[in-house]
C-alpha atoms as a PDB file:
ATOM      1  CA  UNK A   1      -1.397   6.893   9.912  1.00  0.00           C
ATOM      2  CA  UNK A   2      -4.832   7.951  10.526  1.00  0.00           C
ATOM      3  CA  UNK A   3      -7.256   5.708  12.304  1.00  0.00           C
ATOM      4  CA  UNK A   4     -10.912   6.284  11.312  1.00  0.00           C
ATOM      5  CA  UNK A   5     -13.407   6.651  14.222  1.00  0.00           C
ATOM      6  CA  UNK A   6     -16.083   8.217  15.741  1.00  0.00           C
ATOM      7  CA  UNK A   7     -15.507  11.191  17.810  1.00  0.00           C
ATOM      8  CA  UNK A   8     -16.612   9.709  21.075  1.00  0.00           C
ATOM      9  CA  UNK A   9     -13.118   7.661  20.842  1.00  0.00           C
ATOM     10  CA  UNK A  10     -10.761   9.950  19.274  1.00  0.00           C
ATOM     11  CA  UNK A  11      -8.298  10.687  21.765  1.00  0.00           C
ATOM     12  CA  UNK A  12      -6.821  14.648  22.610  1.00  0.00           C
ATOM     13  CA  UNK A  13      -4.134  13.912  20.255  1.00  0.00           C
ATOM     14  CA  UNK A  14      -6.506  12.983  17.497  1.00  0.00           C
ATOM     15  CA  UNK A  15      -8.565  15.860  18.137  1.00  0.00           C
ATOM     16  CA  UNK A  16      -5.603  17.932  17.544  1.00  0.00           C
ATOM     17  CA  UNK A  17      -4.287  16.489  14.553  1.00  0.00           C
ATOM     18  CA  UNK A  18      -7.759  16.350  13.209  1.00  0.00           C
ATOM     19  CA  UNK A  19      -8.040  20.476  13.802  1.00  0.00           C
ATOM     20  CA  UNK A  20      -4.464  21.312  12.261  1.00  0.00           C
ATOM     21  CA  UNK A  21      -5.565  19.003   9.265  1.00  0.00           C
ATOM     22  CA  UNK A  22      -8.737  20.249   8.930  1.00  0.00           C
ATOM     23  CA  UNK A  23      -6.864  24.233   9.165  1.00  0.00           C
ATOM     24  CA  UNK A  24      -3.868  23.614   7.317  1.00  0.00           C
ATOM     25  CA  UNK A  25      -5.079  20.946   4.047  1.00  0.00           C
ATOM     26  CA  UNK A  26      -8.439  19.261   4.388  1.00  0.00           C
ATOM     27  CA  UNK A  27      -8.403  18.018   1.154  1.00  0.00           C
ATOM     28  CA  UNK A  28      -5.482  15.571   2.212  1.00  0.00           C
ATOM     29  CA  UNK A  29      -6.966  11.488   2.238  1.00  0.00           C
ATOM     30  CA  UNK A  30      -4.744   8.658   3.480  1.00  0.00           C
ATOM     31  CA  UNK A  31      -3.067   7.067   0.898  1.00  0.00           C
ATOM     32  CA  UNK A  32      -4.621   3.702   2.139  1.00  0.00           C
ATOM     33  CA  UNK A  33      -8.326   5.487   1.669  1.00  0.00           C
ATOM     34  CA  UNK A  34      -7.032   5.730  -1.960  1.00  0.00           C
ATOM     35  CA  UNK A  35      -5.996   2.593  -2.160  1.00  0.00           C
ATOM     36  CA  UNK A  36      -8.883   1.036  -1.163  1.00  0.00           C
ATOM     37  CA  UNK A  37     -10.922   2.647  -3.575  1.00  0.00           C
ATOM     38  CA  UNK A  38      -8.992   2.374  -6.362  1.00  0.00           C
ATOM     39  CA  UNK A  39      -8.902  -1.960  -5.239  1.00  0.00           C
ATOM     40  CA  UNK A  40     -12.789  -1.971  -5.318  1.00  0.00           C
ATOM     41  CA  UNK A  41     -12.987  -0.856  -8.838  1.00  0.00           C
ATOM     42  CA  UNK A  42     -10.864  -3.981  -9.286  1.00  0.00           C
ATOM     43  CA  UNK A  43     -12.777  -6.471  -7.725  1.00  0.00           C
ATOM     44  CA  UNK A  44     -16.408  -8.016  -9.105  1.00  0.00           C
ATOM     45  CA  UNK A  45     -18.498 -11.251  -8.461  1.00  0.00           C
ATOM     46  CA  UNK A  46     -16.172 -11.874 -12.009  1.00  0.00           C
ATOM     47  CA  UNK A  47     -12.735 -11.497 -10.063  1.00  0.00           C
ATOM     48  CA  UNK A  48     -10.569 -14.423  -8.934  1.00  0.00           C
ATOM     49  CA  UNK A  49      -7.782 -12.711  -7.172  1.00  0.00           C
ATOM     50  CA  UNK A  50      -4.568 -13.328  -5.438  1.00  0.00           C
ATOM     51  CA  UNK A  51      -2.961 -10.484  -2.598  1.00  0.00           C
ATOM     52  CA  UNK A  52       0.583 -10.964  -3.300  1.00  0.00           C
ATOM     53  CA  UNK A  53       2.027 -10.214  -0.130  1.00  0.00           C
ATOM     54  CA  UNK A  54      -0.772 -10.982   2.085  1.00  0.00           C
ATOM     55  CA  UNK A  55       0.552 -10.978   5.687  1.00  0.00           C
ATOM     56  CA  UNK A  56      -2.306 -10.242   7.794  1.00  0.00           C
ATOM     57  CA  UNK A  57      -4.592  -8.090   6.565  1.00  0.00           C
ATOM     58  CA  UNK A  58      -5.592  -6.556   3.044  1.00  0.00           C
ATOM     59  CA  UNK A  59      -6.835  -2.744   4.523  1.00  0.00           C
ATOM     60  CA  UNK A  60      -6.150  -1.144   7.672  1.00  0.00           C
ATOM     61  CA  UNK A  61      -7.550  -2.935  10.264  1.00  0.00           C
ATOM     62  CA  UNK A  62     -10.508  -0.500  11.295  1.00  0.00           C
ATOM     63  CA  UNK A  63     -11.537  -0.885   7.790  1.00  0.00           C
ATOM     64  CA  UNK A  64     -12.397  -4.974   8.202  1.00  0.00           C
ATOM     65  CA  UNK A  65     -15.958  -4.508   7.418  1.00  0.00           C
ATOM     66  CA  UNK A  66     -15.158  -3.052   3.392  1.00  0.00           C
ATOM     67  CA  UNK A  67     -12.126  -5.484   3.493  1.00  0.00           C
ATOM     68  CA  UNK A  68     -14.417  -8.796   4.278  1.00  0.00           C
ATOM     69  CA  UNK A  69     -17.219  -7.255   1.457  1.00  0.00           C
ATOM     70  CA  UNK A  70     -14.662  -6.619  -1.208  1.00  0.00           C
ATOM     71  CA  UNK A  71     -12.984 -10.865  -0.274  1.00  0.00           C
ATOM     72  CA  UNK A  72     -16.738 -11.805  -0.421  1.00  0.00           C
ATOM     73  CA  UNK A  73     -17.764 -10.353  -3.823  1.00  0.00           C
ATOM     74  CA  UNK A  74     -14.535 -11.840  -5.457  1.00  0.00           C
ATOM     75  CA  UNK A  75     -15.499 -15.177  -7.050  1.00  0.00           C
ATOM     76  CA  UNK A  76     -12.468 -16.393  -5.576  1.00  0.00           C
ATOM     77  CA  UNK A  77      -9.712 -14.713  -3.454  1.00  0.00           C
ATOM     78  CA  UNK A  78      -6.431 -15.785  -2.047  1.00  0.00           C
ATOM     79  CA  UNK A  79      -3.555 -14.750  -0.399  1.00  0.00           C
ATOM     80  CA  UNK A  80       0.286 -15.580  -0.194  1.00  0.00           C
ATOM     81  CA  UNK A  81       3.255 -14.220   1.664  1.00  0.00           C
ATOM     82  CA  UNK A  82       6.945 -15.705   2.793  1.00  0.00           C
ATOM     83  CA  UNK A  83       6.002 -14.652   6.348  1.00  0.00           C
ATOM     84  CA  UNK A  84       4.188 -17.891   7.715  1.00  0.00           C
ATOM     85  CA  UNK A  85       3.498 -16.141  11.001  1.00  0.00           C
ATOM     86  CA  UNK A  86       1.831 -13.108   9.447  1.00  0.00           C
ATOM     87  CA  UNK A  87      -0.827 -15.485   7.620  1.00  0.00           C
ATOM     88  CA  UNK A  88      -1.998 -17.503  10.077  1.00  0.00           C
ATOM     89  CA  UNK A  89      -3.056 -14.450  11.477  1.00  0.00           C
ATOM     90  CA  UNK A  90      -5.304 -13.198   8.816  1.00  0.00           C
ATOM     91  CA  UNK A  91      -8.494 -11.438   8.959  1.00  0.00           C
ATOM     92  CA  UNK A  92     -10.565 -12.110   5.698  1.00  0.00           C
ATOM     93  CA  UNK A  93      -8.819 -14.481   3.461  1.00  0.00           C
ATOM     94  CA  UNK A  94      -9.672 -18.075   4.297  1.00  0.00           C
ATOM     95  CA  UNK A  95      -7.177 -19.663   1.554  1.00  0.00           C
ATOM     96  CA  UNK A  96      -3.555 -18.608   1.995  1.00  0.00           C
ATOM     97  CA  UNK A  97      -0.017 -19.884   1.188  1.00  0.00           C
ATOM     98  CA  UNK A  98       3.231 -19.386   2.477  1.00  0.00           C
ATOM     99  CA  UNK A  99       5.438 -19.307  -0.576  1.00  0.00           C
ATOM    100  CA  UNK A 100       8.319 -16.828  -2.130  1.00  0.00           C
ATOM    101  CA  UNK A 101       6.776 -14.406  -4.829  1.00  0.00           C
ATOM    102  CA  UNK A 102       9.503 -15.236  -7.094  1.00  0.00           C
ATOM    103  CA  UNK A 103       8.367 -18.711  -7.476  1.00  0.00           C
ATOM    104  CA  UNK A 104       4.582 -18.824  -6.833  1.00  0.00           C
ATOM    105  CA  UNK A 105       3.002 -22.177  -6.573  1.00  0.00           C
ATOM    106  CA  UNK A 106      -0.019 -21.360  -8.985  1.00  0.00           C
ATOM    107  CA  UNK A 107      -0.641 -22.453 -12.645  1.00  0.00           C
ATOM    108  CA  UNK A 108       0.249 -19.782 -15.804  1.00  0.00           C
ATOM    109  CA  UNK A 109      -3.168 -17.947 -16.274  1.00  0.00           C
ATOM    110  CA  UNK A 110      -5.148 -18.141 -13.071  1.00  0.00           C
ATOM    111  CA  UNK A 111      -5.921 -14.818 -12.086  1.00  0.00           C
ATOM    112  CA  UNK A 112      -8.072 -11.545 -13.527  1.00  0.00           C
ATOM    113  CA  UNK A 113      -6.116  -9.943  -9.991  1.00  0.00           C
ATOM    114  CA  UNK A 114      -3.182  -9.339  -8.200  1.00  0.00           C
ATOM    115  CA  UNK A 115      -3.022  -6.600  -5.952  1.00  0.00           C
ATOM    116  CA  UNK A 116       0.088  -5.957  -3.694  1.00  0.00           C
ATOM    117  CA  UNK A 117      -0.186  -3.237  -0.963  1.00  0.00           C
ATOM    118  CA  UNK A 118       2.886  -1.870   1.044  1.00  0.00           C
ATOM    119  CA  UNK A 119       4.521  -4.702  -0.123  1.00  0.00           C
ATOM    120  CA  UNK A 120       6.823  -4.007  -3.581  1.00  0.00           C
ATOM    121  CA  UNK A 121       9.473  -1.762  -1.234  1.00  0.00           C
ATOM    122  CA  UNK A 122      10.563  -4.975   0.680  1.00  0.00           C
ATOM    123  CA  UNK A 123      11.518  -7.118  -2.798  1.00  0.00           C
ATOM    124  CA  UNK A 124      15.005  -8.147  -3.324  1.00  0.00           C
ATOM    125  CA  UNK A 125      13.923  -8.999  -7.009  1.00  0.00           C
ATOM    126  CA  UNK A 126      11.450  -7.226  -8.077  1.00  0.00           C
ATOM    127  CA  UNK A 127      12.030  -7.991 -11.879  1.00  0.00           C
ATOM    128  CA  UNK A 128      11.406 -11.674 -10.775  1.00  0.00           C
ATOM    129  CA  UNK A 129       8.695 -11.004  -8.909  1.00  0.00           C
ATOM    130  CA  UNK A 130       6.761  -8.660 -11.659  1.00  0.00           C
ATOM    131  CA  UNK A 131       7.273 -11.682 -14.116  1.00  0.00           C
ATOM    132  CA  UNK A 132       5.606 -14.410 -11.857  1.00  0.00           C
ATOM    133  CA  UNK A 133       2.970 -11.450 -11.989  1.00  0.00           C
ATOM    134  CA  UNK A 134       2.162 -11.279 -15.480  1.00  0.00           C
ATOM    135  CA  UNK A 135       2.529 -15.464 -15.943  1.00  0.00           C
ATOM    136  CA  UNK A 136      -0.292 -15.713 -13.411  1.00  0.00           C
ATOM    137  CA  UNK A 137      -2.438 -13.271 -14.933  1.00  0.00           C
ATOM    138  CA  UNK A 138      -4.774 -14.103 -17.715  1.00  0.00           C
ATOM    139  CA  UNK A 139      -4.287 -12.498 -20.999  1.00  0.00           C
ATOM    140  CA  UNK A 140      -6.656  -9.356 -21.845  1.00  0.00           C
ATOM    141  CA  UNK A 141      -8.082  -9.100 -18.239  1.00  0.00           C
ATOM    142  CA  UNK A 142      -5.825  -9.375 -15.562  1.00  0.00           C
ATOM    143  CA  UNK A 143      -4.061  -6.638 -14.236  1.00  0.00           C
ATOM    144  CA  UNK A 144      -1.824  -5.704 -11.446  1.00  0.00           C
ATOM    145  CA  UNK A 145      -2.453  -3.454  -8.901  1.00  0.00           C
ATOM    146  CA  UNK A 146       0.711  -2.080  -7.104  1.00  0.00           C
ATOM    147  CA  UNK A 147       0.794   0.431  -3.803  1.00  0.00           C
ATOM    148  CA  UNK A 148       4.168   0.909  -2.664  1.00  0.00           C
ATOM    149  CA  UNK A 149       6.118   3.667  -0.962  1.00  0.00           C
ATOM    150  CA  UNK A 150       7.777   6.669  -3.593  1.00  0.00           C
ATOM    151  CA  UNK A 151      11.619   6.258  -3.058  1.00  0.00           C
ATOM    152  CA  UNK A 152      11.911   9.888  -3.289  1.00  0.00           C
ATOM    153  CA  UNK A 153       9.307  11.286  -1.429  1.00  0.00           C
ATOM    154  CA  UNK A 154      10.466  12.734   2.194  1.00  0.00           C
ATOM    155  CA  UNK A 155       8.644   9.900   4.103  1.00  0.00           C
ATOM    156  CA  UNK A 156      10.837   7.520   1.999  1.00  0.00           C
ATOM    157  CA  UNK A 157      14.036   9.261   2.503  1.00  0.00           C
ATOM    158  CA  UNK A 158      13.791  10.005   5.993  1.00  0.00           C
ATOM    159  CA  UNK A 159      12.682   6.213   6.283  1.00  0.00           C
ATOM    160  CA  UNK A 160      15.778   4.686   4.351  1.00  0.00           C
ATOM    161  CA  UNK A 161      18.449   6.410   6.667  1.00  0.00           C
ATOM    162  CA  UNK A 162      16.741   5.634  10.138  1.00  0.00           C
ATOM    163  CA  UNK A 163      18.032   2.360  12.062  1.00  0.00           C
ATOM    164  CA  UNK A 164      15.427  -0.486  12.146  1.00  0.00           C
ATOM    165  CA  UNK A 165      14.614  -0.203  16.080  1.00  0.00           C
ATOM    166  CA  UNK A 166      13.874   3.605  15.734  1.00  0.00           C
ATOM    167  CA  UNK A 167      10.907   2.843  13.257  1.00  0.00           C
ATOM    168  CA  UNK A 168      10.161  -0.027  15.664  1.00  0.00           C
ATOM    169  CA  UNK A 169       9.806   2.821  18.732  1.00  0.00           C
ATOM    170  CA  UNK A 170       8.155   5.344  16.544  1.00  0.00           C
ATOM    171  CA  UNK A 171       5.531   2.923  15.046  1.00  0.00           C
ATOM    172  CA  UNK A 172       4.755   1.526  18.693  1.00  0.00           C
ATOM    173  CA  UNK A 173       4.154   5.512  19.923  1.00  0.00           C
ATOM    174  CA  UNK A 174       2.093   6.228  16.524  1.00  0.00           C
ATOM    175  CA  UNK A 175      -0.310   3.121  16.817  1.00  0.00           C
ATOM    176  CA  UNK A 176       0.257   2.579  13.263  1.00  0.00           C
ATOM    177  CA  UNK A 177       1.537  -1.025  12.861  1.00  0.00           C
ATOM    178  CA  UNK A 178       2.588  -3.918  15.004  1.00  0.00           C
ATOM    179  CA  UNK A 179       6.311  -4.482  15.482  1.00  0.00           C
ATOM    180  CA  UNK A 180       5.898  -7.627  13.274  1.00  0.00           C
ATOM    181  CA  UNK A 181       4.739  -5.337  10.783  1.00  0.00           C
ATOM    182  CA  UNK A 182       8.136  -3.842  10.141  1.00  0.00           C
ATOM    183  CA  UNK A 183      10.232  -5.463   7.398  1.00  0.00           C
ATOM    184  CA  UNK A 184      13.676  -4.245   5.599  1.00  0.00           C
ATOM    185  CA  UNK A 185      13.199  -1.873   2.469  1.00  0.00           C
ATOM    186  CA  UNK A 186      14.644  -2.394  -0.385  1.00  0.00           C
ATOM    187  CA  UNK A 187      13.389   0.252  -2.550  1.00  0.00           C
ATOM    188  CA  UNK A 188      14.475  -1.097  -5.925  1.00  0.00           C
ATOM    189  CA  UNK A 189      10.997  -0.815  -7.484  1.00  0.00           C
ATOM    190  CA  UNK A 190       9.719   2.714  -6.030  1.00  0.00           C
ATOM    191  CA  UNK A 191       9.610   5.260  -8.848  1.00  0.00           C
ATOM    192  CA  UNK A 192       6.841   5.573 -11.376  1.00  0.00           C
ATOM    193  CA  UNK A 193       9.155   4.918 -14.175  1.00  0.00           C
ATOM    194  CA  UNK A 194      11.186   2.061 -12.739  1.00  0.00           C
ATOM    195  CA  UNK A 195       7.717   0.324 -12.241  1.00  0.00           C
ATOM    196  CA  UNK A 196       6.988   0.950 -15.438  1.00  0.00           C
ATOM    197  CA  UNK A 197      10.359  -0.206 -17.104  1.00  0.00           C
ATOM    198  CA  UNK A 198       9.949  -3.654 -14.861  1.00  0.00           C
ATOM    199  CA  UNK A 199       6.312  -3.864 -15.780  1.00  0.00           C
ATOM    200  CA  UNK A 200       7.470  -3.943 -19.259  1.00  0.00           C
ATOM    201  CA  UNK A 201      10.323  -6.082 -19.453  1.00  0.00           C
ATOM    202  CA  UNK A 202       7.643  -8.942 -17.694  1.00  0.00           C
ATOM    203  CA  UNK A 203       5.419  -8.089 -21.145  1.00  0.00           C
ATOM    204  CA  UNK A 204       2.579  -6.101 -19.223  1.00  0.00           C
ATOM    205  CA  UNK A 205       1.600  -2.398 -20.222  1.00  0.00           C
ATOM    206  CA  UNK A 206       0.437   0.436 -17.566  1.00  0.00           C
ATOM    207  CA  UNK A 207      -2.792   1.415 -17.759  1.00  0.00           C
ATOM    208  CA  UNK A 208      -3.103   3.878 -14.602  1.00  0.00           C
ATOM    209  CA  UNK A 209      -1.165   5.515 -12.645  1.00  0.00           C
ATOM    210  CA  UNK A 210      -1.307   7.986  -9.476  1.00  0.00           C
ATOM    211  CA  UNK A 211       0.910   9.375  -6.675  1.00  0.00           C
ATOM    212  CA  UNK A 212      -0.728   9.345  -3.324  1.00  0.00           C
ATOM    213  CA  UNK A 213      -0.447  12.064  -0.762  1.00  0.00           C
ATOM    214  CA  UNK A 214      -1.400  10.440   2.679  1.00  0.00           C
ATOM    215  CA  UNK A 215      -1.417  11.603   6.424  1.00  0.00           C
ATOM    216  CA  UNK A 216       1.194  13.153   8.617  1.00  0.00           C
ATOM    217  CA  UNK A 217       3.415  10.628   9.922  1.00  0.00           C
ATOM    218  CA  UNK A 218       4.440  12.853  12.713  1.00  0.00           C
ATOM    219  CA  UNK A 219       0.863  13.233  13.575  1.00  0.00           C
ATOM    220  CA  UNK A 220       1.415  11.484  17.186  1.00  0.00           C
ATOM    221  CA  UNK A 221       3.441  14.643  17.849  1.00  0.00           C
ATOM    222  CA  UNK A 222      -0.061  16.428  18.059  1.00  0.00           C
ATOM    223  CA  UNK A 223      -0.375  16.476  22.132  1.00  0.00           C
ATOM    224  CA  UNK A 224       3.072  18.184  22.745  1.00  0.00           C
ATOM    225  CA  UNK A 225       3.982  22.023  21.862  1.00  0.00           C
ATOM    226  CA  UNK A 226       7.249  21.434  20.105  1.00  0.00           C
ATOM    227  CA  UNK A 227       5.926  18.450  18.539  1.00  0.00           C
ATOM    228  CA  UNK A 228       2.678  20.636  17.224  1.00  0.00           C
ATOM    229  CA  UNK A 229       4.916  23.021  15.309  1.00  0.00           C
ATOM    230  CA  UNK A 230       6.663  20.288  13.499  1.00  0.00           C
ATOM    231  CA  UNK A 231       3.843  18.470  12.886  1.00  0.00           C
ATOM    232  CA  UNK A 232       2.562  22.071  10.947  1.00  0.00           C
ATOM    233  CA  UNK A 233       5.476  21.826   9.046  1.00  0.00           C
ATOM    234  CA  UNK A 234       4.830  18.581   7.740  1.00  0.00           C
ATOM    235  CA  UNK A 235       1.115  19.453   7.153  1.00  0.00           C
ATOM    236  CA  UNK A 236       2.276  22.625   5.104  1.00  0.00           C
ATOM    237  CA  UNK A 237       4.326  19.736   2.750  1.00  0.00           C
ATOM    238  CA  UNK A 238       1.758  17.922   2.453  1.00  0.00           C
ATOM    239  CA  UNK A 239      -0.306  20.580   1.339  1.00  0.00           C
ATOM    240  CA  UNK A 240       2.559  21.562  -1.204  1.00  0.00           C
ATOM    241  CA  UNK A 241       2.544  17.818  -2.708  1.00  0.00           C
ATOM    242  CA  UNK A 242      -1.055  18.196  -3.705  1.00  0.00           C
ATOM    243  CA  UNK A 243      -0.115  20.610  -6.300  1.00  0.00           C
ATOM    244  CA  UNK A 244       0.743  18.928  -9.688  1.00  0.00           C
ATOM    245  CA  UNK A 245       4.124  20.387 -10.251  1.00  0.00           C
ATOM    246  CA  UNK A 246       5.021  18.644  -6.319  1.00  0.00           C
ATOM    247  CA  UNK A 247       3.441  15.963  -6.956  1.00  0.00           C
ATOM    248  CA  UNK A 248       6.908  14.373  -6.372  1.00  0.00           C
ATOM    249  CA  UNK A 249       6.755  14.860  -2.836  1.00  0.00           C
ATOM    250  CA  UNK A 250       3.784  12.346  -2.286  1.00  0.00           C
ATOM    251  CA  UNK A 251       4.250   9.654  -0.200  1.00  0.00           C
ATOM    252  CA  UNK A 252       3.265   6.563  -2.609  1.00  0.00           C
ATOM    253  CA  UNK A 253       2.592   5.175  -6.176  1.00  0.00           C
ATOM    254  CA  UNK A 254      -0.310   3.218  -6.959  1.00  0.00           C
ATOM    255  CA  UNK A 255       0.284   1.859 -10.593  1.00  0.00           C
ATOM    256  CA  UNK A 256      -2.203  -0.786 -12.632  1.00  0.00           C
ATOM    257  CA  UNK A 257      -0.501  -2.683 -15.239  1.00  0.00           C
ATOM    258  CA  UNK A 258      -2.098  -4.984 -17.931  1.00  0.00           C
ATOM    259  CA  UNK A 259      -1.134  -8.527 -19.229  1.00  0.00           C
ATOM    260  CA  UNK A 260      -2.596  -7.846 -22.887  1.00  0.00           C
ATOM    261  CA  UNK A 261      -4.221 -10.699 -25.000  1.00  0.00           C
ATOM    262  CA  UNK A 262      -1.964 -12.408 -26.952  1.00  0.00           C
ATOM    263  CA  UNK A 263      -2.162 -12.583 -30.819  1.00  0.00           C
ATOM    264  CA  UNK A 264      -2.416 -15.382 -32.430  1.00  0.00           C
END
C-alpha cells in the first residue's frame, strides 16, 4: 500500500520503491486512488448514502481531507458495520450503526448510494447481502458501488493460502493496516461475473465495471537487496496486468450496479 506524502517524510524505503516504480511502470495508481475517484462521481449535494461496511474509515487514512469533503457534500451520509469497535472509531461519518448487512435496519427505498470498499471478500452471504442492497436503494437512481479484492489475481491467491498471523506480521512491517483491520476472506463474491450473476438475481443491472491494478504489496521489501529483486518482479507483473489481455492479473474489481425504475 502506498502512503501519499511529501518528500520531506518519505522514508529510504519509500524513496526506493518510489524509483523502481517510477523505472519499471509509472503509469501504475493504487487501486484505492481509483476508487476514490470513481466514489466522487457518485456522490452530489443530491446523494443520501450509506458505506456498507463502514469500520473506521471510508479512504485511506492520509486521504481524510477528500474523505470529510466527499461525507460533507452528501445530503446525507451514513455508515454501518457488524464490528462495533471499528465504528466508534470513525473518522468522518457522524451517524453510524452496528448492524449485520444481511438484515439492515433501514426502510425499502432510502438511498441514491451504497458504496462498499474492501469489504464484499469478508461476506459469508453475499447473495443476502446484495439483496438488502438493491431493497435499500431507490428505483432509477441508486446504485451500488462495489471494491473488493479479484479472487484470482496473485495478491488474492497468495492471500487465501497464508495463515491469519502471517498477514497480521506482514501488514504491521508494511504500515498498511492496523491489526484490527484484518478480517477472514471469504471470497465468494470476487469475480466480475459472479458479481454480476448476484447483482442480478437481487434485480439490479451493471452499469460499470473495471479491474484495478494497485501498488506492490511487497513494496516494504524496498530497503533490503534480496527483497529489491523480488519486489522488481512484482513490479514487472504489475506492469504486465496493465495490458488488456492481463487484465486478469489486477488486484481488484470495482463494479456499479443499478436498481432500475420499476414499471408500472
Amino acid at each position: 500500500m502506498r502512503k501519499e506524502s511529501t518528500t520531506s517524510s518519505l522514508t529510504l524505503q519509500d524513496l526506493e520503491y518510489q524509483r523502481l516504480r517510477e523505472k519499471i511502470v509509472p503509469a501504475l495508481l493504487f487501486n484505492q486512488t481509483l476508487y476514490e475517484q470513481a466514489l466522487a462521481k457518485c456522490v452530489s449535494s443530491e446523494t443520501i448514502w450509506l458505506d456498507a461496511g463502514c469500520g473506521h474509515k471510508i479512504l485511506p487514512f492520509w486521504r481524510l481531507d477528500r474523505e470529510l469533503g466527499l461525507v460533507n457534500t452528501a445530503k446525507f451520509a451514513c455508515g454501518c458495520d457488524v464490528d462495533f469497535e471499528a465504528t466508534k472509531r470513525h473518522v468522518s461519518l457522524k451517524l453510524r450503526v452496528r448492524c449485520d448487512l444481511a438484515a439492515m435496519p433501514f426502510k425499502d427505498a432510502t438511498f441514491t448510494l451504497i458504496s462498499c470498499n474492501m469489504v464484499a471478500e469478508h461476506l459469508d452471504n453475499p447473495r443476502a447481502v446484495f439483496s438488502e442492497f438493491a431493497r435499500l436503494l431507490k428505483p432509477g437512481n441508486g446504485v451500488a458501488l462495489i471494491h473488493t479484492p479479484h479472487k484470482w489475481s496473485y495478491f488474492a491467491l497468495v492471500s487465501s493460502l497464508l495463515p491469519q498471523w502471517i498477514k497480521h506480521r506482514l501488514g504491521k512491517q508494511s504500515g498498511a493496516r492496523d491489526n484490527v483491520d484484518f478480517y477472514p476472506v471469504k471470497y465468494r463474491c470476487n469475480t466480475p461475473h459472479k458479481l454480476q450473476r448476484l447483482f442480478a438475481d437481487a434485480g439490479m443491472q451493471q452499469e460499470h465495471l473495471s479491474m484495478f491494478a494497485s501498488d506492490a504489496s511487497l513494496q516494504f521489501f524496498a530497503h533490503r537487496k534480496l527483497g529489491r529483486a523480488i519486489l522488481r518482479l512484482e513490479l514487472y507483473l504489475l506492469k504486465l496486468s496493465l495490458r488488456p489481455g492481463w487484465r486478469f492479473l489486477r488486484l481488484s474489481i470495482c463494479g456499479m450496479y443499478q436498481r432500475p425504475k420499476v414499471e408500472l
